[in-house]
PDB file of N, CA and C in Angstrom:
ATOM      1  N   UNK A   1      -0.656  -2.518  10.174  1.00  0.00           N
ATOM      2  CA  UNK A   1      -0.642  -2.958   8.793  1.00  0.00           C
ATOM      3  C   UNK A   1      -1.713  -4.030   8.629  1.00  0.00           C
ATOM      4  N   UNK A   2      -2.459  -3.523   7.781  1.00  0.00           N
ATOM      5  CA  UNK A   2      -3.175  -5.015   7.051  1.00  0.00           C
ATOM      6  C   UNK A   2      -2.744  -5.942   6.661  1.00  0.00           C
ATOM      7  N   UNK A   3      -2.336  -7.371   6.782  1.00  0.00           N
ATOM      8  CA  UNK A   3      -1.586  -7.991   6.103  1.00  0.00           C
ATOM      9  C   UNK A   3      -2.667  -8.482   4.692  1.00  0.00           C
ATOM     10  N   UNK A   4      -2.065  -9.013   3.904  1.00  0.00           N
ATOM     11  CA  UNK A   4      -2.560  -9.403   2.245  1.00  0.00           C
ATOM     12  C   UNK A   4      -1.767 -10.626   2.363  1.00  0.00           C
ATOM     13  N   UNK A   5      -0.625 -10.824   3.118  1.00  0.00           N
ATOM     14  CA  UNK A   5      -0.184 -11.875   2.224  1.00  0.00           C
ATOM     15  C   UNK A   5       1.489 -12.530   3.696  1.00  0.00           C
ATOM     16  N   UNK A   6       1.795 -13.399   3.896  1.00  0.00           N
ATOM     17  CA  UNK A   6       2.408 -14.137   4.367  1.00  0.00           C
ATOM     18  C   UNK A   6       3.497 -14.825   4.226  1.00  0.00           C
ATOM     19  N   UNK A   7       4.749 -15.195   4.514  1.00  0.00           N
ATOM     20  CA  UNK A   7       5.706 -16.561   4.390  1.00  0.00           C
ATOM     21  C   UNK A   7       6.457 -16.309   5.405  1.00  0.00           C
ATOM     22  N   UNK A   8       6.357 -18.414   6.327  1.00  0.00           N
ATOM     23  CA  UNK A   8       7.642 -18.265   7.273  1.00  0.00           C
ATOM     24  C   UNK A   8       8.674 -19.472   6.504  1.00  0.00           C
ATOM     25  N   UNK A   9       9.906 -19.019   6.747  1.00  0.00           N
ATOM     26  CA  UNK A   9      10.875 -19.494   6.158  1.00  0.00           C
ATOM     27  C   UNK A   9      11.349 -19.901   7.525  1.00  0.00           C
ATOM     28  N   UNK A  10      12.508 -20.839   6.816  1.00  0.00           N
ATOM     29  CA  UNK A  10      13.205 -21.691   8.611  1.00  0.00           C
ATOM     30  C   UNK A  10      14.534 -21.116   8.255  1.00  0.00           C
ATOM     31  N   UNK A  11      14.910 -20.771   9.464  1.00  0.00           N
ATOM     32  CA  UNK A  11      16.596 -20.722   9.660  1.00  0.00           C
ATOM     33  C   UNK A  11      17.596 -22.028  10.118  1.00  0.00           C
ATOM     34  N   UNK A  12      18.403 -22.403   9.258  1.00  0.00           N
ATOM     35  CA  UNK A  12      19.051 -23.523  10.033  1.00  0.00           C
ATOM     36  C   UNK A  12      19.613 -23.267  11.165  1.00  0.00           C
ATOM     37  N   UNK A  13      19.714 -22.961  11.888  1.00  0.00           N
ATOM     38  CA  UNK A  13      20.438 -22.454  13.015  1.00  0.00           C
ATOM     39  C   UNK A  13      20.111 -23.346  14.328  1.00  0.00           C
ATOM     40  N   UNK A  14      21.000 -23.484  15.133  1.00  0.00           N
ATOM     41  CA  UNK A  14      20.799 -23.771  16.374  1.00  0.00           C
ATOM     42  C   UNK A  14      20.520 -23.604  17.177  1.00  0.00           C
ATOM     43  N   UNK A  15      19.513 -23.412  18.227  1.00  0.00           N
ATOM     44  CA  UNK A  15      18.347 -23.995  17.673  1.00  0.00           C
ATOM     45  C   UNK A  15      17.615 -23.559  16.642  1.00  0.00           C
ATOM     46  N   UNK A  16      16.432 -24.327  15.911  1.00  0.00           N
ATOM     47  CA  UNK A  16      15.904 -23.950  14.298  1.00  0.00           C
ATOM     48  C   UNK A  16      15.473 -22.337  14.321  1.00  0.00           C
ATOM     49  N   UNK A  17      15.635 -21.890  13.375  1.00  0.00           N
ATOM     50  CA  UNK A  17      14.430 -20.152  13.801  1.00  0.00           C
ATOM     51  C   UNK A  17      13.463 -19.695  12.633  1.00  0.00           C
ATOM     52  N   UNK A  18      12.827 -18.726  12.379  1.00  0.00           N
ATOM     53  CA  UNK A  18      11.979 -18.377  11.719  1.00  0.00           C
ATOM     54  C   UNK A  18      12.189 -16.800  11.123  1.00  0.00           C
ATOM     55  N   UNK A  19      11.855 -16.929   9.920  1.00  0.00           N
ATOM     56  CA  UNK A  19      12.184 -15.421   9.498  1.00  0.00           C
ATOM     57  C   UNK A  19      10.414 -15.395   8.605  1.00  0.00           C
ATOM     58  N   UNK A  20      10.192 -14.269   9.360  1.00  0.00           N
ATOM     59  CA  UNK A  20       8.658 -14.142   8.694  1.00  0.00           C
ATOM     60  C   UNK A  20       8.576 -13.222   7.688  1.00  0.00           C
ATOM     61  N   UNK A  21       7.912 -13.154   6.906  1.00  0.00           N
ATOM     62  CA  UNK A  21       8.117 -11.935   5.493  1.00  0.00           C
ATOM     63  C   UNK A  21       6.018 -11.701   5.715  1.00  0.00           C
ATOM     64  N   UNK A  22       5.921 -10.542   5.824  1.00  0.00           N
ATOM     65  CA  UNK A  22       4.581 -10.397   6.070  1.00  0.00           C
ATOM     66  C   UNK A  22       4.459  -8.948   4.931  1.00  0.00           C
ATOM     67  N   UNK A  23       3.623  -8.641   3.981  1.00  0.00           N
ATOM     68  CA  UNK A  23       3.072  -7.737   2.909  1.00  0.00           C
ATOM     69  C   UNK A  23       1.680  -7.106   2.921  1.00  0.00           C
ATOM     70  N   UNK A  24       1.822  -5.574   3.599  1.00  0.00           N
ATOM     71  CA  UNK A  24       0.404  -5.253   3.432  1.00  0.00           C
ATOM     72  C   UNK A  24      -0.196  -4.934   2.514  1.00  0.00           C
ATOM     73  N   UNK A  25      -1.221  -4.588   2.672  1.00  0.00           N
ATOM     74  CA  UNK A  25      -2.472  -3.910   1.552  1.00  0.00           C
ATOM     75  C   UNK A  25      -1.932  -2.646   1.075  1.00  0.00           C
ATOM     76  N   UNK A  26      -1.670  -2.424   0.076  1.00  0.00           N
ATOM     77  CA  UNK A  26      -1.650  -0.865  -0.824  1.00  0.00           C
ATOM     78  C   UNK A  26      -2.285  -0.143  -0.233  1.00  0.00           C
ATOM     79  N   UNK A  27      -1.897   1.080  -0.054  1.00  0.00           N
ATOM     80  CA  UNK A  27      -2.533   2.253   0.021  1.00  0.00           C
ATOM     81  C   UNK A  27      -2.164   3.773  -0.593  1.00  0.00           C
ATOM     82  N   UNK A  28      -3.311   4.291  -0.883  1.00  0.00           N
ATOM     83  CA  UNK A  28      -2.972   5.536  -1.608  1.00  0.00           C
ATOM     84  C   UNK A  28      -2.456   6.456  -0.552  1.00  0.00           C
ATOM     85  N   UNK A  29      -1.382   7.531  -1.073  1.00  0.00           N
ATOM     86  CA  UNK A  29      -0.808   8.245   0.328  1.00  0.00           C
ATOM     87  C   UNK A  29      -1.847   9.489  -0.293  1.00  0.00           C
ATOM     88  N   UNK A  30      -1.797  10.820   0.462  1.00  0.00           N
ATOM     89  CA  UNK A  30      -2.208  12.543   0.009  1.00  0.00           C
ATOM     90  C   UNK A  30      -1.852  12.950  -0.838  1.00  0.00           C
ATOM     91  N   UNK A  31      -0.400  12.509  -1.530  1.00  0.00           N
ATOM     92  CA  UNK A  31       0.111  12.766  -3.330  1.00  0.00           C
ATOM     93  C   UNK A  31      -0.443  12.149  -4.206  1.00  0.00           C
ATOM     94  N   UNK A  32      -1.107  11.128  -4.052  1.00  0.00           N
ATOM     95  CA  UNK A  32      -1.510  10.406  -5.167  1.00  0.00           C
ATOM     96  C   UNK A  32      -0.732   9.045  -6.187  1.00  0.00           C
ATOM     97  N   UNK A  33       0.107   9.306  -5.209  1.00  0.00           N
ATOM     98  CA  UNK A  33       1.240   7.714  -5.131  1.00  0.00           C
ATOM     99  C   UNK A  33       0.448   6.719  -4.102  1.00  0.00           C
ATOM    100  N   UNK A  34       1.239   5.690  -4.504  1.00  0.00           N
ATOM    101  CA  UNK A  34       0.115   4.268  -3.672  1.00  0.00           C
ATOM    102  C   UNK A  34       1.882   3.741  -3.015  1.00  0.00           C
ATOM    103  N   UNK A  35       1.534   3.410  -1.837  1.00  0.00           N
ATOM    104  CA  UNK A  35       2.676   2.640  -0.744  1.00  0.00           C
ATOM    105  C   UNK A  35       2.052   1.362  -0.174  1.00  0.00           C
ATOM    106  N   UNK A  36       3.117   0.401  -0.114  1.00  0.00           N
ATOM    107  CA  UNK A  36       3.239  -0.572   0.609  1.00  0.00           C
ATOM    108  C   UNK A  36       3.981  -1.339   1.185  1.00  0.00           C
ATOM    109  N   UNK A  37       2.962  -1.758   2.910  1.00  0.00           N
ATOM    110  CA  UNK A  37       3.996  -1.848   3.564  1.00  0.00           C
ATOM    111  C   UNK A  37       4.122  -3.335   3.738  1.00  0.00           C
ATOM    112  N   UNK A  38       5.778  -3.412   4.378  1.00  0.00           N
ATOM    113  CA  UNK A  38       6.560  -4.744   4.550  1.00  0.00           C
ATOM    114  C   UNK A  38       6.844  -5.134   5.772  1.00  0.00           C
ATOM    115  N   UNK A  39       7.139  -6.137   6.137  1.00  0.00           N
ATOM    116  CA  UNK A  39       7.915  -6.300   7.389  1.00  0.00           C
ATOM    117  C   UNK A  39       8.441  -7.580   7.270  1.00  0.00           C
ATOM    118  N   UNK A  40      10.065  -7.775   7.600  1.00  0.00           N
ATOM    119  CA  UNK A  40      10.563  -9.073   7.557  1.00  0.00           C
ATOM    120  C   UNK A  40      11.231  -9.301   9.057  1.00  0.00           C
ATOM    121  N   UNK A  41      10.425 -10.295   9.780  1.00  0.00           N
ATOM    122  CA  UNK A  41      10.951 -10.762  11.742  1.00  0.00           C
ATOM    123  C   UNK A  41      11.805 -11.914  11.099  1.00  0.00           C
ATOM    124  N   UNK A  42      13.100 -11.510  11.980  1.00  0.00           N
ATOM    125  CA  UNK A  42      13.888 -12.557  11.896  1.00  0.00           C
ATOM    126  C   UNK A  42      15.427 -12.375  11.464  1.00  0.00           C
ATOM    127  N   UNK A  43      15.147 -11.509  10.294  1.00  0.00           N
ATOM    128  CA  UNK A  43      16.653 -11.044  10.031  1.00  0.00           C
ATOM    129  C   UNK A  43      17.683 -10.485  10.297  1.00  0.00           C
ATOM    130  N   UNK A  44      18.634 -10.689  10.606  1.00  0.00           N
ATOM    131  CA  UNK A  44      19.001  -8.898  11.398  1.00  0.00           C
ATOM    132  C   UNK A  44      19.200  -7.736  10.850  1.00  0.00           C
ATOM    133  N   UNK A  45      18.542  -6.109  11.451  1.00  0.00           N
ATOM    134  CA  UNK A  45      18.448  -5.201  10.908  1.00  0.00           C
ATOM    135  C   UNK A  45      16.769  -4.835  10.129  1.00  0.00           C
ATOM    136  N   UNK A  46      16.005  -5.731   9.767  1.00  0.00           N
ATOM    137  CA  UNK A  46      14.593  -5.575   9.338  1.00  0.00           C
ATOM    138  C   UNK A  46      13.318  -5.548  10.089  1.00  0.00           C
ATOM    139  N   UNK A  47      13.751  -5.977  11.433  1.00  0.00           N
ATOM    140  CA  UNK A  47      12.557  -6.313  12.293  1.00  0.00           C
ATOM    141  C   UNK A  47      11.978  -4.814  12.685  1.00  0.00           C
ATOM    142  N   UNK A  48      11.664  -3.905  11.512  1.00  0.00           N
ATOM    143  CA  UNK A  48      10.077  -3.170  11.961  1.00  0.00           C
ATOM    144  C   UNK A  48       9.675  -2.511  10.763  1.00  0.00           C
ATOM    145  N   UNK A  49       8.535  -2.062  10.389  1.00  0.00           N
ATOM    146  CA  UNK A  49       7.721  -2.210   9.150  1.00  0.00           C
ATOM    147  C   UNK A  49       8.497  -1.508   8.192  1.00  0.00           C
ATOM    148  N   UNK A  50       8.555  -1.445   6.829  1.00  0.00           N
ATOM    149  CA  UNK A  50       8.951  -0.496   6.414  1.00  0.00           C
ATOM    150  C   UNK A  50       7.815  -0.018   4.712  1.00  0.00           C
ATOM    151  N   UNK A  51       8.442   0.681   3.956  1.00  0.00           N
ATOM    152  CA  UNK A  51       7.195   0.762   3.134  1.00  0.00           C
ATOM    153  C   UNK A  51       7.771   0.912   1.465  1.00  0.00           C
ATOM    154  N   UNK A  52       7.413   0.712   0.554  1.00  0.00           N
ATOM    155  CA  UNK A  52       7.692   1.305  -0.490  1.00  0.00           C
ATOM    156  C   UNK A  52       6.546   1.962  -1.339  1.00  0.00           C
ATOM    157  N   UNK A  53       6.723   3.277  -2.154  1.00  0.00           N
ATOM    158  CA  UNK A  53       6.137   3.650  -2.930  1.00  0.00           C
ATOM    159  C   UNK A  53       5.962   3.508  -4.697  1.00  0.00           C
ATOM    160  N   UNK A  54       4.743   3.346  -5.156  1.00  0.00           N
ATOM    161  CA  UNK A  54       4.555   3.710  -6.998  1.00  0.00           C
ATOM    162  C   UNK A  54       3.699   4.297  -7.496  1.00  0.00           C
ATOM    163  N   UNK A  55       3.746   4.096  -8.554  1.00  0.00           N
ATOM    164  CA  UNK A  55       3.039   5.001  -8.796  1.00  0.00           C
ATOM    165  C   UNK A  55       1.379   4.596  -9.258  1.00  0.00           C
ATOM    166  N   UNK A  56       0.650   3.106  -9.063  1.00  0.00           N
ATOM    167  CA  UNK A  56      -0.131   3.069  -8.578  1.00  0.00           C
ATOM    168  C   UNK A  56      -0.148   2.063  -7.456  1.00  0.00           C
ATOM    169  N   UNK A  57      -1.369   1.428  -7.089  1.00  0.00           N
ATOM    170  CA  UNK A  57      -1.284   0.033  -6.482  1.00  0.00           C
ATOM    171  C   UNK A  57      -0.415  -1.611  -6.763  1.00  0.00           C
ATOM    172  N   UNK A  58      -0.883  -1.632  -8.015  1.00  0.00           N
ATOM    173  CA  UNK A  58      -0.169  -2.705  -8.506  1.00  0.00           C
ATOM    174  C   UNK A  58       1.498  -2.335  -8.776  1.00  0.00           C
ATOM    175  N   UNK A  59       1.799  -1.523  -8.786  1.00  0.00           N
ATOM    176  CA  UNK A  59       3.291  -1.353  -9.001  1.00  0.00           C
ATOM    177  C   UNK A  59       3.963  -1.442  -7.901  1.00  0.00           C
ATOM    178  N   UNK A  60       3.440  -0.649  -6.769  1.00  0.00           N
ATOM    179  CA  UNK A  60       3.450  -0.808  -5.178  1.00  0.00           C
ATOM    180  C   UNK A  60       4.070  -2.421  -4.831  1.00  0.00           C
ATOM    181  N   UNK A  61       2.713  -3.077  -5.008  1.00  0.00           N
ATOM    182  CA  UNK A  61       2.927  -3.960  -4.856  1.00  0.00           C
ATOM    183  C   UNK A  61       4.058  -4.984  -5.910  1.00  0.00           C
ATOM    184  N   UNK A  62       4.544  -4.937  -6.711  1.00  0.00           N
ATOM    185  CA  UNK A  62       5.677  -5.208  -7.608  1.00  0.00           C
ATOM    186  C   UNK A  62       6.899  -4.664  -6.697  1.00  0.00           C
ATOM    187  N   UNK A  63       7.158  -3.828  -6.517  1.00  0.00           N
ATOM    188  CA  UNK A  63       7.995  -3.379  -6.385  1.00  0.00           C
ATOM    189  C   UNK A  63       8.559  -4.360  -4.748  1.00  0.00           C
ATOM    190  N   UNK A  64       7.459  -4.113  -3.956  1.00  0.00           N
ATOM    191  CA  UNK A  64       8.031  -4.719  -2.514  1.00  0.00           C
ATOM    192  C   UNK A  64       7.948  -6.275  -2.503  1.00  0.00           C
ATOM    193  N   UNK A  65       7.348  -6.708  -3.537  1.00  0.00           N
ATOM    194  CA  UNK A  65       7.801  -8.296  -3.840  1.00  0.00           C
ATOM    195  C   UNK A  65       9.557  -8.195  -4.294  1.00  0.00           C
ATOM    196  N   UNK A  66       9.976  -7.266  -5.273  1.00  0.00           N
ATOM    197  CA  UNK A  66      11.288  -7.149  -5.369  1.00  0.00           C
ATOM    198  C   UNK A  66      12.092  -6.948  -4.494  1.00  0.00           C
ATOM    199  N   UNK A  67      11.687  -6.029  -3.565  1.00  0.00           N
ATOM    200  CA  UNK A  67      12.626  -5.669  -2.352  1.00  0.00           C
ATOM    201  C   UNK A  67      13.007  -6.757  -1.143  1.00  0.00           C
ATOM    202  N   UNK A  68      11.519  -7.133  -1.244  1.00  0.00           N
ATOM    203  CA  UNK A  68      11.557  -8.722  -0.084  1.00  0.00           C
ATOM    204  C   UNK A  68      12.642  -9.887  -0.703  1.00  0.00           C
ATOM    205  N   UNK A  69      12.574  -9.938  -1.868  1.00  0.00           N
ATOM    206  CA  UNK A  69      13.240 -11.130  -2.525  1.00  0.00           C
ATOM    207  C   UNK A  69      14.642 -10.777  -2.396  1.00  0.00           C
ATOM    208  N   UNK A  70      15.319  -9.361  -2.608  1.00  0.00           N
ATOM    209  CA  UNK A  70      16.340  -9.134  -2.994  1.00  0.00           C
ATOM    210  C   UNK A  70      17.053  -8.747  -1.484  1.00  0.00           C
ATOM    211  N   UNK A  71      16.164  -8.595  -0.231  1.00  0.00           N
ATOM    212  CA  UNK A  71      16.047  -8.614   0.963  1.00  0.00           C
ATOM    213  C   UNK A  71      16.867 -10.151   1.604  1.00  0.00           C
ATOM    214  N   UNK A  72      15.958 -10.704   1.017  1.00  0.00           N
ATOM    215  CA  UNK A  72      16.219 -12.412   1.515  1.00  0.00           C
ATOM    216  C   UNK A  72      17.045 -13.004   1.062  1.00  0.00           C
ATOM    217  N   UNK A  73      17.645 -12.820  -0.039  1.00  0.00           N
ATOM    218  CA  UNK A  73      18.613 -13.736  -0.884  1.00  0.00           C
ATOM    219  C   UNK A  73      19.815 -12.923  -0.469  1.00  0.00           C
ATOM    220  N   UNK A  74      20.082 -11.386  -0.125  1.00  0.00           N
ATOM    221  CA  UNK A  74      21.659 -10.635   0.158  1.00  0.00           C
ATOM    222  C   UNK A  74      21.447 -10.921   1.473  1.00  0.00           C
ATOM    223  N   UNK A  75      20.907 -11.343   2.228  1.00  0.00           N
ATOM    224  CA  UNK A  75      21.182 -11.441   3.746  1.00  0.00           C
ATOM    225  C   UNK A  75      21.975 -12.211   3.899  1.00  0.00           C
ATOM    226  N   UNK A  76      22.712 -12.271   5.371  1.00  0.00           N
ATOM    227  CA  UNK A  76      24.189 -12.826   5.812  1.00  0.00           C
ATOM    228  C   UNK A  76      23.286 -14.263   5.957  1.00  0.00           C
ATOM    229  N   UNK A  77      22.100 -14.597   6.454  1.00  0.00           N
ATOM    230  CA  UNK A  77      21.534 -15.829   6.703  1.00  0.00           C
ATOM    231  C   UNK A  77      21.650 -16.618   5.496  1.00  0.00           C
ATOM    232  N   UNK A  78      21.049 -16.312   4.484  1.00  0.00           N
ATOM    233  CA  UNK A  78      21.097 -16.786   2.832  1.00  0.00           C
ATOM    234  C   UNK A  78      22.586 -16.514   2.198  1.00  0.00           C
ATOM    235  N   UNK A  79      23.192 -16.100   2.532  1.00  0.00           N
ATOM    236  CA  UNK A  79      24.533 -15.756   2.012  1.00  0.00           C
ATOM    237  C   UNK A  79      25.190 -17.012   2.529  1.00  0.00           C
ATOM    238  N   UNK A  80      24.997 -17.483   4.093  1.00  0.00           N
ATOM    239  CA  UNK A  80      25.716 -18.936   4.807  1.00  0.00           C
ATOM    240  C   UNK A  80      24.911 -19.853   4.361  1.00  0.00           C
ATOM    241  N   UNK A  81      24.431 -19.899   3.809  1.00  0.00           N
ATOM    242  CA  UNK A  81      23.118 -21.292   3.588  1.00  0.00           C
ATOM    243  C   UNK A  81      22.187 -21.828   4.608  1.00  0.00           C
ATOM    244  N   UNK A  82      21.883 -20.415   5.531  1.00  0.00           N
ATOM    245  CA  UNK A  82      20.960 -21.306   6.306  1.00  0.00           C
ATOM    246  C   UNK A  82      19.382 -20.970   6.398  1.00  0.00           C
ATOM    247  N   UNK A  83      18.710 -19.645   5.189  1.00  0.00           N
ATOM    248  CA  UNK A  83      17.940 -19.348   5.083  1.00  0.00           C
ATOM    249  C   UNK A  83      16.975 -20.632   3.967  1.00  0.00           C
ATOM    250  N   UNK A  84      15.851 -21.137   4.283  1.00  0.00           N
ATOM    251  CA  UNK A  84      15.303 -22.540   3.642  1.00  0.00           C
ATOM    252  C   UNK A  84      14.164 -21.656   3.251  1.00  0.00           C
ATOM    253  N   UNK A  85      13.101 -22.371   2.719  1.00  0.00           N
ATOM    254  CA  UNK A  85      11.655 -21.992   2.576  1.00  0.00           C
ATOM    255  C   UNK A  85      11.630 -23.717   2.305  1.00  0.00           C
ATOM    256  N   UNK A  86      10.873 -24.246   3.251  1.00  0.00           N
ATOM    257  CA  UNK A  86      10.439 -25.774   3.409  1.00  0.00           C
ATOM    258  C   UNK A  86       9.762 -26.619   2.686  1.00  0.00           C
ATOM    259  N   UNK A  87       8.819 -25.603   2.173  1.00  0.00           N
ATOM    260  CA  UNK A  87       8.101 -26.578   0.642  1.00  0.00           C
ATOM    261  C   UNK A  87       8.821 -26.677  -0.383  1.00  0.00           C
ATOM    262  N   UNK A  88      10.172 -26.158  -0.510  1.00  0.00           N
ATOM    263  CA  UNK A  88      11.100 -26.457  -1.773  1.00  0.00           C
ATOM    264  C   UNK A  88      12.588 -26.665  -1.532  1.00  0.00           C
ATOM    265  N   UNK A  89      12.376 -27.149  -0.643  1.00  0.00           N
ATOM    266  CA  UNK A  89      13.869 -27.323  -0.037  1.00  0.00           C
ATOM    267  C   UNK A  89      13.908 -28.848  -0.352  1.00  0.00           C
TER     268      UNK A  89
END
């Protein structure tokens, strides 16, 4: 994956941990739909790439900003309060 784009978040946990959210570059698939891929280290159950499709680039990319967010906030980590993002905590 190309990455485009980045965030590590802290886990409160004992000892501290890291949940990385990493977003690649769009790409057009052979149908003529555009996919993009994700990967979130750290959570349990997400640790290996996965992808979503739209119906162009920019929607692509909309869409897996939604999935990451809605990813991070239903997780059992964020559900106990121990998922942070440090510049707004």
């Amino acid at each position: 994956m190309y990455e485009i784009a980045h965030r590590v978040l802290t886990l409160l946990t004992e000892p501290p941990g890291e949940v990385t959210v990493t977003i690649g570059l769009p790409y057009e698939e052979p149908t003529g739909e555009w996919s993009c891929p994700y990967r979130i280290d750290g959570l349990d159950g997400w640790e290996h790439e996965r992808k979503v499709t739209g119906a162009d680039s920019l929607q692509a990319l909309e869409i897996v900003l939604s999935m990451v967010r809605s990813a991070l906030e239903e997780s059992a980590e964020a559900r106990e309060g121990l998922l942070v993002w440090e510049e707004f905590s």
